[in-house]
N, C-alpha and C. Protein backbone atom coordinates (compact mmCIF):
# COMPACT_ATOMS: atom_id res chain seq x y z
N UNK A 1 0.82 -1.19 0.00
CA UNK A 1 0.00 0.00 0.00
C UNK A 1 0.87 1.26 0.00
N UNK A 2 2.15 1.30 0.65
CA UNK A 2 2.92 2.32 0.97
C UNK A 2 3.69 2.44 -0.46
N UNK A 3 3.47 1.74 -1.66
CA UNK A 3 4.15 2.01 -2.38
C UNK A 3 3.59 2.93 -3.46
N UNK A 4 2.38 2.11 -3.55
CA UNK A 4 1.58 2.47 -4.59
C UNK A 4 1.09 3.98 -4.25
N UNK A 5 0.99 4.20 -2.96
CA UNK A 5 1.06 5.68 -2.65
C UNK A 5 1.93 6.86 -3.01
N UNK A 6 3.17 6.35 -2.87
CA UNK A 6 4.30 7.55 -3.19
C UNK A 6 4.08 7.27 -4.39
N UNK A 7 4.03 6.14 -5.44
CA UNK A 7 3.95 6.01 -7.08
C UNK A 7 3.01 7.01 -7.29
N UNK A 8 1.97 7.00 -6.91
CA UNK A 8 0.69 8.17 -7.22
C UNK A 8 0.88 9.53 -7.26
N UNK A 9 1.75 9.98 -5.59
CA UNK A 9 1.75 11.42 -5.54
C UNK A 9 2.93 11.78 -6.12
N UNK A 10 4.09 11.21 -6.80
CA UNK A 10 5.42 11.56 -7.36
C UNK A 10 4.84 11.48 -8.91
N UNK A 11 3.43 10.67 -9.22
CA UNK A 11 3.86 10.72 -11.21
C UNK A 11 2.64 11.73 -10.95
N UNK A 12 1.79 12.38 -9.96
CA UNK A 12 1.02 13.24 -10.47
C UNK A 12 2.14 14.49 -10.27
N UNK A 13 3.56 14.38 -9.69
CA UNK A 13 3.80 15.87 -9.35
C UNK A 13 4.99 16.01 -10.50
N UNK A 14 5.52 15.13 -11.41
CA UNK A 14 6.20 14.95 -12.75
C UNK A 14 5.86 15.09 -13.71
N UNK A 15 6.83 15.63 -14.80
CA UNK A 15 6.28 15.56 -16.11
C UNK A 15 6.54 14.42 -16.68
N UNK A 16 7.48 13.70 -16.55
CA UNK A 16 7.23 12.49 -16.89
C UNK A 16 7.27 11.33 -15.95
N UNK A 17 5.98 10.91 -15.69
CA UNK A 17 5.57 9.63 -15.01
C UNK A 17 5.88 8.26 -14.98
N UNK A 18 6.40 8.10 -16.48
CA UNK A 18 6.86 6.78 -16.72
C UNK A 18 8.43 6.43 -15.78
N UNK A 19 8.89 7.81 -15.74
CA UNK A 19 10.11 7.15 -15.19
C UNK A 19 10.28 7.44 -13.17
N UNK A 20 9.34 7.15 -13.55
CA UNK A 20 9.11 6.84 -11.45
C UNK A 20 8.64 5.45 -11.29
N UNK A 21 9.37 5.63 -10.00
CA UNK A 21 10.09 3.93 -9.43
C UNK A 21 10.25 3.95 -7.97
N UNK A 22 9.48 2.92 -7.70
CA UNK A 22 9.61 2.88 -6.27
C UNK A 22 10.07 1.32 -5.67
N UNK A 23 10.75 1.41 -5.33
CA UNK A 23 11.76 0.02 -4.60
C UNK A 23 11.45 -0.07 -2.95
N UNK A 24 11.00 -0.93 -2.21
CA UNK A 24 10.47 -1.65 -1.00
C UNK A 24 12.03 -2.07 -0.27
N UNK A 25 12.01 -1.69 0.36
CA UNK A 25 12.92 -2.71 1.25
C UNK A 25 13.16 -3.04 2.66
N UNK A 26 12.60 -4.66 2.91
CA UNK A 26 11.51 -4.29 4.42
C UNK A 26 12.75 -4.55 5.47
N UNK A 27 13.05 -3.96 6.19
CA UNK A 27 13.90 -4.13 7.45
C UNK A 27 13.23 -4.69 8.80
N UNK A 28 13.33 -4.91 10.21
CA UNK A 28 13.31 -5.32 11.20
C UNK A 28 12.35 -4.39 11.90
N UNK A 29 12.32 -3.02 11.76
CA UNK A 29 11.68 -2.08 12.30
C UNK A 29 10.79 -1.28 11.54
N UNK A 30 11.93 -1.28 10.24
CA UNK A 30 10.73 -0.29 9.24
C UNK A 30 10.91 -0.66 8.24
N UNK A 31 10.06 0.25 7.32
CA UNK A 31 10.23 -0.17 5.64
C UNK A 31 10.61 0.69 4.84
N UNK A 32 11.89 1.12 4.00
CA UNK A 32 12.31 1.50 3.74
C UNK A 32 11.74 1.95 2.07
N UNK A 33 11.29 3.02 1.66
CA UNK A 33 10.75 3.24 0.29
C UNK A 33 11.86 3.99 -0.94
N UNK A 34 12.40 3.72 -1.63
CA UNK A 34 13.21 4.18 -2.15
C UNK A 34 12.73 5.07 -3.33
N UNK A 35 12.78 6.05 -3.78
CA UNK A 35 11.77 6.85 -4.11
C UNK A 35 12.79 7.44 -5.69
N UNK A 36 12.65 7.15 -7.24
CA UNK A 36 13.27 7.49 -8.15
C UNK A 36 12.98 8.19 -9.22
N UNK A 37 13.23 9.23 -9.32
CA UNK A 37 12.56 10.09 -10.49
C UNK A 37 13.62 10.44 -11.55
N UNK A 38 13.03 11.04 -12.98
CA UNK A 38 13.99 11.69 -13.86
C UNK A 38 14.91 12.59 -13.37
N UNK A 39 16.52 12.93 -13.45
CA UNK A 39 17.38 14.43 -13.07
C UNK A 39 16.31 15.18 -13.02
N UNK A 40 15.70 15.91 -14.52
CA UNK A 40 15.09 17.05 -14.21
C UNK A 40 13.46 17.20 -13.58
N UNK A 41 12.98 16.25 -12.91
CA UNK A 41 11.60 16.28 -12.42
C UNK A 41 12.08 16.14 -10.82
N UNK A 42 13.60 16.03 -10.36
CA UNK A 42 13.76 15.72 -9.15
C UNK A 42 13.66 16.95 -8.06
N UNK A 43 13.86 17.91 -8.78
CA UNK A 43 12.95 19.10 -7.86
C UNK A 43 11.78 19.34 -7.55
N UNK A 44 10.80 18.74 -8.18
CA UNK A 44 9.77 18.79 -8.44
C UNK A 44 9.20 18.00 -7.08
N UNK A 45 10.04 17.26 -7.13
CA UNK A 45 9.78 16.46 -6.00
C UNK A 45 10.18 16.76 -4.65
N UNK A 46 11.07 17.19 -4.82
CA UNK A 46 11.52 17.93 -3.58
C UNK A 46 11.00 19.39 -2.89
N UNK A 47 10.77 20.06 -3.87
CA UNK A 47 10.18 21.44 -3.81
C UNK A 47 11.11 22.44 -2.98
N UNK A 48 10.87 23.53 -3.10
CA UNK A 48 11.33 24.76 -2.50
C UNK A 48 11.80 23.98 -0.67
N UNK A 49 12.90 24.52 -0.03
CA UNK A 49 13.29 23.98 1.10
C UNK A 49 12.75 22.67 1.59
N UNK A 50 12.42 21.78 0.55
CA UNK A 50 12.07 20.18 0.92
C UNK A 50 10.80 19.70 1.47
N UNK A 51 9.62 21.20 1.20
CA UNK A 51 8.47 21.06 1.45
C UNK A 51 7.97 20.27 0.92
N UNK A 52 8.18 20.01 -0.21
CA UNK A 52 6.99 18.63 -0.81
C UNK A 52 7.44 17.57 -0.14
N UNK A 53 8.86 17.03 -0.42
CA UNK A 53 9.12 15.43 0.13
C UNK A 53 8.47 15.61 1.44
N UNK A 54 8.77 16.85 2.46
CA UNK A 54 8.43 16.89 3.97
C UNK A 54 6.73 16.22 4.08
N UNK A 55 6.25 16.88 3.12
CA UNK A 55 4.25 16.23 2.71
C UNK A 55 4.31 15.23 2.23
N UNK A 56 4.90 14.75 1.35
CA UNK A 56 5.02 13.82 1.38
C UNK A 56 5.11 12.28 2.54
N UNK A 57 6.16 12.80 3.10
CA UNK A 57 6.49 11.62 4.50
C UNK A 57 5.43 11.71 5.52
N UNK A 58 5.29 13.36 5.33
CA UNK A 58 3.97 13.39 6.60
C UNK A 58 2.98 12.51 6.09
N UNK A 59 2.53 12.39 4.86
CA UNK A 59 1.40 11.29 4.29
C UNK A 59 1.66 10.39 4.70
N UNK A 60 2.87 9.97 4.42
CA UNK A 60 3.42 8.20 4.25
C UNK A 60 2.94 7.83 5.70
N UNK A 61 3.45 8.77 6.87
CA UNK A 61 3.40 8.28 8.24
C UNK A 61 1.90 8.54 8.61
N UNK A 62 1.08 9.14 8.32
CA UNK A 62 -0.30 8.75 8.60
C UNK A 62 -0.46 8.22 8.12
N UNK A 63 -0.51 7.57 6.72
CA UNK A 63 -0.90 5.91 6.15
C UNK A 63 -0.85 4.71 6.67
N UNK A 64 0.71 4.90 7.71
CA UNK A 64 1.14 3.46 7.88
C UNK A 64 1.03 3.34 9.33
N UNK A 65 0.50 4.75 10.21
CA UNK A 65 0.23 4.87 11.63
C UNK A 65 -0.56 3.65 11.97
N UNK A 66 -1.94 3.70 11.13
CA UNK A 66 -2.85 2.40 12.48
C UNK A 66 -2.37 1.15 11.80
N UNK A 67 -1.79 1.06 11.20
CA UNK A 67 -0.84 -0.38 11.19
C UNK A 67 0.36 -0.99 12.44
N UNK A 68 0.61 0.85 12.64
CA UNK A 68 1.39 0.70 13.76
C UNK A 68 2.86 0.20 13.19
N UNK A 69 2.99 0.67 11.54
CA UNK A 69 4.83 0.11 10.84
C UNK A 69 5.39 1.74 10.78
N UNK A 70 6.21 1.87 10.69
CA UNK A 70 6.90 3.00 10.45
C UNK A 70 7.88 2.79 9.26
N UNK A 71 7.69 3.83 8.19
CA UNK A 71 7.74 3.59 6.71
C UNK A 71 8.95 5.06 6.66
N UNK A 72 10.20 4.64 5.98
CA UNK A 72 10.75 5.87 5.66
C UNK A 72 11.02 6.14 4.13
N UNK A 73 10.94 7.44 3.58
CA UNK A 73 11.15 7.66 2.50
C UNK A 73 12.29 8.40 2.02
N UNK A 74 13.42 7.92 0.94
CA UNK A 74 14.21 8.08 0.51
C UNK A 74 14.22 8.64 -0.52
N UNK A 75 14.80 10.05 -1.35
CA UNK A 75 14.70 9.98 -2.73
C UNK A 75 16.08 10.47 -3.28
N UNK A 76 16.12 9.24 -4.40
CA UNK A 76 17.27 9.13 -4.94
C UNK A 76 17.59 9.72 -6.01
N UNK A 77 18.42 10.05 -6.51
CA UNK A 77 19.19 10.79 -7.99
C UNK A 77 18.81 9.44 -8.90
């Protein structure tokens, strides 16, 4: 569920959608989301002082709260 989420809000905030990618990787405590966009859509994602990714994670962690997992998000070059 935590994936298909960031897939959603990263290809609606890109111009190109096709090249977003999201990689799982479950650890002991948490789950690690690896988060991949085009060079030039990677601001996009990030936004002005890291406000979007910051809304971003804030989403992720109310998603995965009454599960009670704690989900972190990574985004990569």
């Amino acid at each position: 569920m935590e994936k298909e989420l960031v897939e959603y809000i990263a290809k609606s905030l890109v111009d190109e959608p096709s090249s977003v990618s999201v990689q799982v990787v479950e650890g002991e405590k948490s789950t690690l989301l690896e988060l991949r966009v085009n060079s030039n859509d990677i601001g996009k994602v990030i936004g002005k002082h890291g406000r979007i990714a910051k809304a971003i994670r804030t989403v992720l962690q109310a998603a995965t709260a009454k599960s009670g997992k704690h989900a972190v998000l990574e985004i990569l070059d």
